[in-house]
PDB file of N, CA and C in Angstrom:
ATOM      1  N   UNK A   1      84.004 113.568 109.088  1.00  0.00           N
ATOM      2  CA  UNK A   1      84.655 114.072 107.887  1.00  0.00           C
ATOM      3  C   UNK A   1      85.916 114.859 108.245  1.00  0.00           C
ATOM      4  N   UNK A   2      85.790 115.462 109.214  1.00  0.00           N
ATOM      5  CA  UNK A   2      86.731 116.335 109.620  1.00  0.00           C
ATOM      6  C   UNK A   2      88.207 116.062 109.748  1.00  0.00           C
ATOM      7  N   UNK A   3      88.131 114.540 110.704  1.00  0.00           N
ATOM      8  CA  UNK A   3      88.543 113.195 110.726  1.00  0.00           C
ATOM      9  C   UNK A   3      89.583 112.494 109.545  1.00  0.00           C
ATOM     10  N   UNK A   4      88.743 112.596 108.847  1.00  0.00           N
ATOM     11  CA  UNK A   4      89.524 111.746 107.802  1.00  0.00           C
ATOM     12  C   UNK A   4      90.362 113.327 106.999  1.00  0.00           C
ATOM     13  N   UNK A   5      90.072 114.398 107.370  1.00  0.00           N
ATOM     14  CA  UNK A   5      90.686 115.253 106.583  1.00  0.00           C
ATOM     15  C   UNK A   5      92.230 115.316 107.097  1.00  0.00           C
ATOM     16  N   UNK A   6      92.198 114.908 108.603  1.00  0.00           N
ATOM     17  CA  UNK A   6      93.250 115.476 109.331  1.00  0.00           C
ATOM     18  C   UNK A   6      94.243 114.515 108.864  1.00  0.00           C
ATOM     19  N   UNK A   7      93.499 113.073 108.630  1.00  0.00           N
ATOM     20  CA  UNK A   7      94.501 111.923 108.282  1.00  0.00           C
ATOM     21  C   UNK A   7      94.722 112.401 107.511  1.00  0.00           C
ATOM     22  N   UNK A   8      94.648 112.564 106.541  1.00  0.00           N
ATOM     23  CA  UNK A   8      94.799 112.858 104.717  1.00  0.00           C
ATOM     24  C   UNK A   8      95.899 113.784 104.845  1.00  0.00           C
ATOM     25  N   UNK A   9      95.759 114.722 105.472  1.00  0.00           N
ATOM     26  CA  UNK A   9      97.350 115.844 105.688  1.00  0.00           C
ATOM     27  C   UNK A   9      98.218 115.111 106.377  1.00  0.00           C
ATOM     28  N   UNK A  10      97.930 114.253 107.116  1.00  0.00           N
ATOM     29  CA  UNK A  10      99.001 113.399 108.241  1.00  0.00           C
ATOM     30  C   UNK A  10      99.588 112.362 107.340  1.00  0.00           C
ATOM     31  N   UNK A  11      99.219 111.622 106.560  1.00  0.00           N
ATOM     32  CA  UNK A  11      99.415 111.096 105.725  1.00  0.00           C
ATOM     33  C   UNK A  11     100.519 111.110 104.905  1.00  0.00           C
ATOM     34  N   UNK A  12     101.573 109.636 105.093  1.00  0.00           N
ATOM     35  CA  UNK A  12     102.794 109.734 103.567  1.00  0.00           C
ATOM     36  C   UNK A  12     102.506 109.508 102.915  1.00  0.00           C
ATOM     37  N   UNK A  13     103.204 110.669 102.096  1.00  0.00           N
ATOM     38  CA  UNK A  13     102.772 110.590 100.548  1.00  0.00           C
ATOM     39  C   UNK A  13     103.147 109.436  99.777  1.00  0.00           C
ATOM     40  N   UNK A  14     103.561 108.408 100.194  1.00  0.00           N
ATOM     41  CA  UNK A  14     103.495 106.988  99.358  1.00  0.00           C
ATOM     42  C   UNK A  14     102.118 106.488  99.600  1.00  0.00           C
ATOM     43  N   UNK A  15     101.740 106.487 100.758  1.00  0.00           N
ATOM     44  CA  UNK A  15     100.833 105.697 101.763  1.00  0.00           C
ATOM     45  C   UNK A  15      99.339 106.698 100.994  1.00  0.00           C
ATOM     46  N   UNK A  16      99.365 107.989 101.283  1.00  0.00           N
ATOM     47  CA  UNK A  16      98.692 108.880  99.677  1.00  0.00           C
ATOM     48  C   UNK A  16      98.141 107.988  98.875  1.00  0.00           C
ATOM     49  N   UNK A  17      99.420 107.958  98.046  1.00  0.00           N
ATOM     50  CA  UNK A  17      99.734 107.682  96.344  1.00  0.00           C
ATOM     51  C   UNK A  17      99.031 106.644  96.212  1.00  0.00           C
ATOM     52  N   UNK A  18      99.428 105.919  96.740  1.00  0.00           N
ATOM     53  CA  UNK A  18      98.830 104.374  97.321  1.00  0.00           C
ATOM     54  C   UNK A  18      97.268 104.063  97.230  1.00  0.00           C
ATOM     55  N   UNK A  19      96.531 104.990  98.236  1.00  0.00           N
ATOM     56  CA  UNK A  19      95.304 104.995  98.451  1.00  0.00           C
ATOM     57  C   UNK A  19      94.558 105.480  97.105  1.00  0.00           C
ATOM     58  N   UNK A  20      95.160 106.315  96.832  1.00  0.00           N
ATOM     59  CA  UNK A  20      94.136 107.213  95.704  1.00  0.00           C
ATOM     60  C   UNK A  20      94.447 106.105  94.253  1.00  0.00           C
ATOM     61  N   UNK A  21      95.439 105.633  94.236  1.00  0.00           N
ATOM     62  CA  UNK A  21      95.481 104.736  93.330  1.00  0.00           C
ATOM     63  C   UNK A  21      94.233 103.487  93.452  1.00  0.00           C
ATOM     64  N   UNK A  22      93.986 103.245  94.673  1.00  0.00           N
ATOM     65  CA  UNK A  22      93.118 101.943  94.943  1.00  0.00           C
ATOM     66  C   UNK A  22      91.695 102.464  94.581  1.00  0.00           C
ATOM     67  N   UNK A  23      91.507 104.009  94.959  1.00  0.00           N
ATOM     68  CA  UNK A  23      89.912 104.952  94.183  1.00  0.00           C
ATOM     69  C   UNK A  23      89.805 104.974  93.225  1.00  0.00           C
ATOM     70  N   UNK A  24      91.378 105.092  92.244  1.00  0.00           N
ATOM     71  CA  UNK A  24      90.880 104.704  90.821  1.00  0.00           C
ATOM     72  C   UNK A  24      91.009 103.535  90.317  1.00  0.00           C
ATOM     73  N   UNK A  25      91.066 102.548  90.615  1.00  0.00           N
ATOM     74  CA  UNK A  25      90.871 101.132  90.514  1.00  0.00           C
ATOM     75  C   UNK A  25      89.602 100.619  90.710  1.00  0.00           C
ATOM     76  N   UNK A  26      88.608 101.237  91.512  1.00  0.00           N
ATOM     77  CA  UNK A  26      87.546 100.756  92.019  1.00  0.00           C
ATOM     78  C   UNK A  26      87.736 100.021  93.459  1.00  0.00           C
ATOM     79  N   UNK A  27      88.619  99.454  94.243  1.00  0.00           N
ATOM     80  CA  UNK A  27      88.596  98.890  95.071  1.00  0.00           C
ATOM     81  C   UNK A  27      87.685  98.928  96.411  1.00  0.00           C
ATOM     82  N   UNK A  28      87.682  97.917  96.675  1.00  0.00           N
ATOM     83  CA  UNK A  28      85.928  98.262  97.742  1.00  0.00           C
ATOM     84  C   UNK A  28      87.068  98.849  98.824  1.00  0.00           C
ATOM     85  N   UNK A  29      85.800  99.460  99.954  1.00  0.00           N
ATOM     86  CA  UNK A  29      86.221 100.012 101.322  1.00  0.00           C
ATOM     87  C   UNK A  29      87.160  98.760 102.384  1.00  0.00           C
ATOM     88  N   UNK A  30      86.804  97.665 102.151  1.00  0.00           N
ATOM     89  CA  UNK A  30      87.592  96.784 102.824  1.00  0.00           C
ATOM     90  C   UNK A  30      89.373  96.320 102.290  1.00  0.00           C
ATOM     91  N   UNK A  31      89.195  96.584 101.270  1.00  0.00           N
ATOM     92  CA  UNK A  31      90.375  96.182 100.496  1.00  0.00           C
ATOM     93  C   UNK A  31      91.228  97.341 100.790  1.00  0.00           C
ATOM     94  N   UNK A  32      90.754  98.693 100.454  1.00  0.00           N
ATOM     95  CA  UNK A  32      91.621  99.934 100.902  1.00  0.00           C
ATOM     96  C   UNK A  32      91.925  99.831 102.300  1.00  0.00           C
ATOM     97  N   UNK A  33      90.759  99.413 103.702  1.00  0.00           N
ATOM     98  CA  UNK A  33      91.572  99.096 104.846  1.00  0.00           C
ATOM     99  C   UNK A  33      92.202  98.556 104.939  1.00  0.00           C
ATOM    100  N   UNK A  34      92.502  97.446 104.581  1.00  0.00           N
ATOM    101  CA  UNK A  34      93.667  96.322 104.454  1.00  0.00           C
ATOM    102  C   UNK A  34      94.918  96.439 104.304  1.00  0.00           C
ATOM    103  N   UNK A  35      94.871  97.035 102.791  1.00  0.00           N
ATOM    104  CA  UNK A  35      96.270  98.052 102.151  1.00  0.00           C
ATOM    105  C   UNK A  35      96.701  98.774 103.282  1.00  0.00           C
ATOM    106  N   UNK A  36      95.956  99.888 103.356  1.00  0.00           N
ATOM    107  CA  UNK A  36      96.332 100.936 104.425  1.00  0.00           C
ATOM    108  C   UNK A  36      97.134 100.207 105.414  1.00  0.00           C
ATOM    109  N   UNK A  37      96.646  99.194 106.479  1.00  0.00           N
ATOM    110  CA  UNK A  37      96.770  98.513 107.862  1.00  0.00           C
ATOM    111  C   UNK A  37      98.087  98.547 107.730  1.00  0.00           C
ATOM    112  N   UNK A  38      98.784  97.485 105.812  1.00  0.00           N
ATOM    113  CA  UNK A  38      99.794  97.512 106.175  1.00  0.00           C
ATOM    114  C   UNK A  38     100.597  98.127 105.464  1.00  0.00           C
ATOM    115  N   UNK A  39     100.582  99.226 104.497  1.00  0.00           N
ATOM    116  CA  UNK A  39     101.336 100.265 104.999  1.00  0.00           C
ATOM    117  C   UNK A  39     101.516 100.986 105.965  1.00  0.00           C
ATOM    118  N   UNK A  40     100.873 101.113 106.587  1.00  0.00           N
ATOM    119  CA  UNK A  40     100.992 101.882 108.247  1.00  0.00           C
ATOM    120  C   UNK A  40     102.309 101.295 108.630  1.00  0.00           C
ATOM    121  N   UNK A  41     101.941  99.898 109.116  1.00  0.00           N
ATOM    122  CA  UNK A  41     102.677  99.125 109.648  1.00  0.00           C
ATOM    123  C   UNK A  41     104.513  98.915 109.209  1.00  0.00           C
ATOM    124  N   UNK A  42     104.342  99.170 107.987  1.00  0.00           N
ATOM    125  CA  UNK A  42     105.473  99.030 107.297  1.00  0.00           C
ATOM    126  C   UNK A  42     106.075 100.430 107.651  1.00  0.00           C
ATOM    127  N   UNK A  43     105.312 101.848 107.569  1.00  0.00           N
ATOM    128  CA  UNK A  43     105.977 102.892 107.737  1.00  0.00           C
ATOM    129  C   UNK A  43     106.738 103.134 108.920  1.00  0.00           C
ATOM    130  N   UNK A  44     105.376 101.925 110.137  1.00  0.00           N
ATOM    131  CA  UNK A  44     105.900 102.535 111.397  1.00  0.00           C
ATOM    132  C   UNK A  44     107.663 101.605 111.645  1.00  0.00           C
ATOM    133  N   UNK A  45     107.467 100.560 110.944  1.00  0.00           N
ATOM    134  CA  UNK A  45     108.691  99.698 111.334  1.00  0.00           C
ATOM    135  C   UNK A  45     109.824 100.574 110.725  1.00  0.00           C
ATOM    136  N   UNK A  46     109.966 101.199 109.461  1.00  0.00           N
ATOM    137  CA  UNK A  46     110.843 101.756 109.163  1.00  0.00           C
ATOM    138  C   UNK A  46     111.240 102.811 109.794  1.00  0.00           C
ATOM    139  N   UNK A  47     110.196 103.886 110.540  1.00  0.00           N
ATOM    140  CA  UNK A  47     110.212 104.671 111.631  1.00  0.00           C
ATOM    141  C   UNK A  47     110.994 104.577 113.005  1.00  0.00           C
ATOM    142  N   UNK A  48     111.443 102.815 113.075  1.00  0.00           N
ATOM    143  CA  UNK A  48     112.184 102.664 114.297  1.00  0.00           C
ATOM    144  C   UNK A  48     113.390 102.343 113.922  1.00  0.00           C
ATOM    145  N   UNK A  49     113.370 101.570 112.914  1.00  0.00           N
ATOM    146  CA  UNK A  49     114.624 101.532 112.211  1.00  0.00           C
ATOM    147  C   UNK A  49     115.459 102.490 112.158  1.00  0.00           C
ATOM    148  N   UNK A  50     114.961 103.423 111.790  1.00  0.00           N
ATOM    149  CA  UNK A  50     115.884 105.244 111.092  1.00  0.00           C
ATOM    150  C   UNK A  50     115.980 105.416 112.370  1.00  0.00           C
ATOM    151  N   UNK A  51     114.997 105.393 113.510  1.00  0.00           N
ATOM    152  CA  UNK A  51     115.489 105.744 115.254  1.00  0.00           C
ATOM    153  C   UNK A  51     116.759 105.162 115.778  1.00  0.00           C
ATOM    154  N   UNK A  52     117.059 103.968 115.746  1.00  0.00           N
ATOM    155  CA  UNK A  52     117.951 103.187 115.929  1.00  0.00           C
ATOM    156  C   UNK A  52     118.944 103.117 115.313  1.00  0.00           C
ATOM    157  N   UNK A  53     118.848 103.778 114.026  1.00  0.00           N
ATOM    158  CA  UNK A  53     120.341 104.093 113.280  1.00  0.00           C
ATOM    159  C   UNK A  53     120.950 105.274 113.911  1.00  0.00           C
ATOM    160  N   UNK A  54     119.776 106.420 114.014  1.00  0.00           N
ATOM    161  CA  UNK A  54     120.203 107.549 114.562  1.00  0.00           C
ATOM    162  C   UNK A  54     120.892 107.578 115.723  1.00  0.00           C
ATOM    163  N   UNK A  55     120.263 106.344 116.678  1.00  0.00           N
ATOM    164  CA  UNK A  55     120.828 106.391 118.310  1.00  0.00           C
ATOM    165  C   UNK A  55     122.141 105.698 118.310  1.00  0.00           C
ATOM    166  N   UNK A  56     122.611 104.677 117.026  1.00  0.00           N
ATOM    167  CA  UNK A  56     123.770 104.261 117.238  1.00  0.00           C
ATOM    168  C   UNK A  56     125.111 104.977 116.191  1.00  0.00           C
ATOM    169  N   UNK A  57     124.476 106.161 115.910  1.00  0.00           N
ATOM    170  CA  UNK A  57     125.358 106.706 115.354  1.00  0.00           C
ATOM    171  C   UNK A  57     125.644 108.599 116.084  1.00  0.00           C
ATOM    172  N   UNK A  58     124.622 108.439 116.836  1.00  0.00           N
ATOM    173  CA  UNK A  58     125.390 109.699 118.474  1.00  0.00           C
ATOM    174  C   UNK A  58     126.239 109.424 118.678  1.00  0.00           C
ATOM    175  N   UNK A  59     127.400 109.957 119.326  1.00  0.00           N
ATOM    176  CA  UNK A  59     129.020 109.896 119.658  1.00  0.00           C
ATOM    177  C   UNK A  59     128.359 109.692 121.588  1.00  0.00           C
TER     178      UNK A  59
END
């Protein structure tokens, strides 16, 4: 439990919004992993993106 608390603060708040939307939908536990997997995935790609803008815009 502790666990999932730490995610929950670690957590973007789209990636949030997202989830708690799928609790009030009813969505089973597999369907919310799924979602999740790929928002993750999507956050982390945009995460390198913004890196790589940043590194080509150092002098």
């Amino acid at each position: 439990m502790k666990n999932e608390e730490s995610k929950t603060r670690s957590m973007d708040p789209v990636i949030k919004k997202c989830m708690k939307h799928l609790e009030i939908i009813g969505a089973d536990d597999k369907t919310r992993q799924i979602v999740y997997m790929y928002m993750k995935t999507l956050e982390d790609k945009l995460t390198k993106v913004n890196e790589k803008e940043l590194d080509h815009q150092s002098p």
